[in-house]
C-alpha atoms as a PDB file:
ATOM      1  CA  UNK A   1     -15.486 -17.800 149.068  1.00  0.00           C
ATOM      2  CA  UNK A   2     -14.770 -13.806 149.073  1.00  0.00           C
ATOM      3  CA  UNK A   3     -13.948 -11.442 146.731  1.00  0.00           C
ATOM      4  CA  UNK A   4     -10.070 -10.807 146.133  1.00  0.00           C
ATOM      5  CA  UNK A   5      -9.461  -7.677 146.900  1.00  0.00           C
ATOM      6  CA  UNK A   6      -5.447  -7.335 146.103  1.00  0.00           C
ATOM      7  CA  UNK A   7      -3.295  -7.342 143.339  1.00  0.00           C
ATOM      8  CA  UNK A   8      -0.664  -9.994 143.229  1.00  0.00           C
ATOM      9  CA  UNK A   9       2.751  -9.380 141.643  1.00  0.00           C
ATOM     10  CA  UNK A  10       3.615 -12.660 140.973  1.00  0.00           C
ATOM     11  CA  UNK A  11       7.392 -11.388 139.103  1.00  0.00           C
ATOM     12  CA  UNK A  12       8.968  -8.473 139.344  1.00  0.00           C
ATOM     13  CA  UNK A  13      12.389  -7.441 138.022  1.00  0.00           C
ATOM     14  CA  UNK A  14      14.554  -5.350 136.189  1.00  0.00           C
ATOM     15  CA  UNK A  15      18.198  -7.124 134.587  1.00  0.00           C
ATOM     16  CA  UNK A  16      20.948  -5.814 136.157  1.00  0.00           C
ATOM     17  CA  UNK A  17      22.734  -4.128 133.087  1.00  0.00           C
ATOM     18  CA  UNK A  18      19.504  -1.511 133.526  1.00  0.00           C
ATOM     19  CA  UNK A  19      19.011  -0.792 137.349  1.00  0.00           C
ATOM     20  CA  UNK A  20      19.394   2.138 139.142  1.00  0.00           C
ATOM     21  CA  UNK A  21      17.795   3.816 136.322  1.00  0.00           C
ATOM     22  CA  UNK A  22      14.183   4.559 137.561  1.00  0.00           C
ATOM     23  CA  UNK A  23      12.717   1.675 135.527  1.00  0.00           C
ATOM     24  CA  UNK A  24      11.588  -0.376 138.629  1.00  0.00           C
ATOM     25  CA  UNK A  25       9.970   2.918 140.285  1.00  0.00           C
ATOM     26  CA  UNK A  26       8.319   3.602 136.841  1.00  0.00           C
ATOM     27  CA  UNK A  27       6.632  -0.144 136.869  1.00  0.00           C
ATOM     28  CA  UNK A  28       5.807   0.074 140.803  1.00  0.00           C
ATOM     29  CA  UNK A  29       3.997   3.608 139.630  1.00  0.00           C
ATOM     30  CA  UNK A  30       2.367   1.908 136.799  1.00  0.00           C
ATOM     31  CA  UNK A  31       1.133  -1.542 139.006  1.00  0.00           C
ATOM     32  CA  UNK A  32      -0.331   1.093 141.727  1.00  0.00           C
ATOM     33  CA  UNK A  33      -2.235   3.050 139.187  1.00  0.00           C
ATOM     34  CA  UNK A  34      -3.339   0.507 137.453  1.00  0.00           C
ATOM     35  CA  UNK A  35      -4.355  -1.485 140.955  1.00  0.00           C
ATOM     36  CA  UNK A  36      -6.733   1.791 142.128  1.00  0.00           C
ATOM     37  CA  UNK A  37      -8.028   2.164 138.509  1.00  0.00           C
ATOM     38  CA  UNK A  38      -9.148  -1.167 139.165  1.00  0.00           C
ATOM     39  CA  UNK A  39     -10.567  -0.715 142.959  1.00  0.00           C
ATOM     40  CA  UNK A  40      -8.038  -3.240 144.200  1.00  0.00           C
ATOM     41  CA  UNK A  41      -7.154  -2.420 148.398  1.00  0.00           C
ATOM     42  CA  UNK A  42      -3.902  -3.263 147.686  1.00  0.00           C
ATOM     43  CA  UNK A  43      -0.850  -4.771 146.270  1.00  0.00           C
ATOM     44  CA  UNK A  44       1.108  -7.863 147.302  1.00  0.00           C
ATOM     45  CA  UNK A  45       4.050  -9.933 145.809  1.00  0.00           C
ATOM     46  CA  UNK A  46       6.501 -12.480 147.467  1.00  0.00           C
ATOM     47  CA  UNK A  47      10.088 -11.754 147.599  1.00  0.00           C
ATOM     48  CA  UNK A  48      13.198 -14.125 148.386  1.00  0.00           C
ATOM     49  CA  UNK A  49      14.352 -13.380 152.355  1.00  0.00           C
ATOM     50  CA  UNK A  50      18.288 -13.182 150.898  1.00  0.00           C
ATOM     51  CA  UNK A  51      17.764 -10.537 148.557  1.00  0.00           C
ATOM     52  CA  UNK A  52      18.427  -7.667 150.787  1.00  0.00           C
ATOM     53  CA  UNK A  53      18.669  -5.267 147.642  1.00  0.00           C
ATOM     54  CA  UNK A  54      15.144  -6.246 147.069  1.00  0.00           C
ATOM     55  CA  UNK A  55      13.843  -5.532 150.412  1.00  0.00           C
ATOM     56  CA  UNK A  56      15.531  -1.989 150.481  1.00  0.00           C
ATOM     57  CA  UNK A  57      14.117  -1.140 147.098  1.00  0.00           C
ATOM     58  CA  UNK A  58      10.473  -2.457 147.746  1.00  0.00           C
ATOM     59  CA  UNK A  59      10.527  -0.530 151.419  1.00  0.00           C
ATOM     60  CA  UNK A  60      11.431   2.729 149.817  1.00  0.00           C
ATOM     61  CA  UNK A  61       8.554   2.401 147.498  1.00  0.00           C
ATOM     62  CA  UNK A  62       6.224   1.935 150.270  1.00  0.00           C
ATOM     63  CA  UNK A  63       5.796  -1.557 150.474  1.00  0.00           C
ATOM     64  CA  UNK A  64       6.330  -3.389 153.865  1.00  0.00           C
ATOM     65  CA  UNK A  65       6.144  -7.026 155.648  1.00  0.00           C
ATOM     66  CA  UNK A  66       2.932  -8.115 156.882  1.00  0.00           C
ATOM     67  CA  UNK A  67       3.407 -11.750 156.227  1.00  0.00           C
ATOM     68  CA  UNK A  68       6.160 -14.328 156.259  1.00  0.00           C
ATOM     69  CA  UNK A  69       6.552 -17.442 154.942  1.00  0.00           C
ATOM     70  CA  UNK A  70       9.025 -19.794 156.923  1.00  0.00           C
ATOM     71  CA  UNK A  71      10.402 -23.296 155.549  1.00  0.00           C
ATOM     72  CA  UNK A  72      12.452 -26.199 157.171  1.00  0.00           C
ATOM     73  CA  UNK A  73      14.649 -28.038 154.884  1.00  0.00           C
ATOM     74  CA  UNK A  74      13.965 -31.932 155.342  1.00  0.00           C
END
């Protein structure tokens, strides 16, 4: 057993009537303050591989791939 050493965002969204408004950047700034406050390495969350809008918002807060799950539809 080891010690976790990340912070998992387990959901993360804003409803659409109140994007592009700085709200998402605000609660990415709040989960990485909180997350050194707390001595945690780093953050991590999952993410659906279609939502491109996602992707492109998450990269240019600094977040980036370094693990992918893969499926196969039986």
């Amino acid at each position: 057993m080891y010690v976790r050493d990340y912070l998992n965002i387990s959901e993360f969204g804003v409803d659409e009537k109140f994007r592009r408004q700085g709200i998402a950047s605000e609660m990415i700034s709040f989960i990485r303050k909180y997350a050194k406050e707390n001595n945690f390495s780093r953050l991590e969350l999952n993410m659906r591989e279609f939502n491109q809008s996602a992707l492109e918002f998450y990269e240019a807060a600094g977040l980036s791939t370094y693990r992918r799950y893969m499926e196969m539809k039986i």
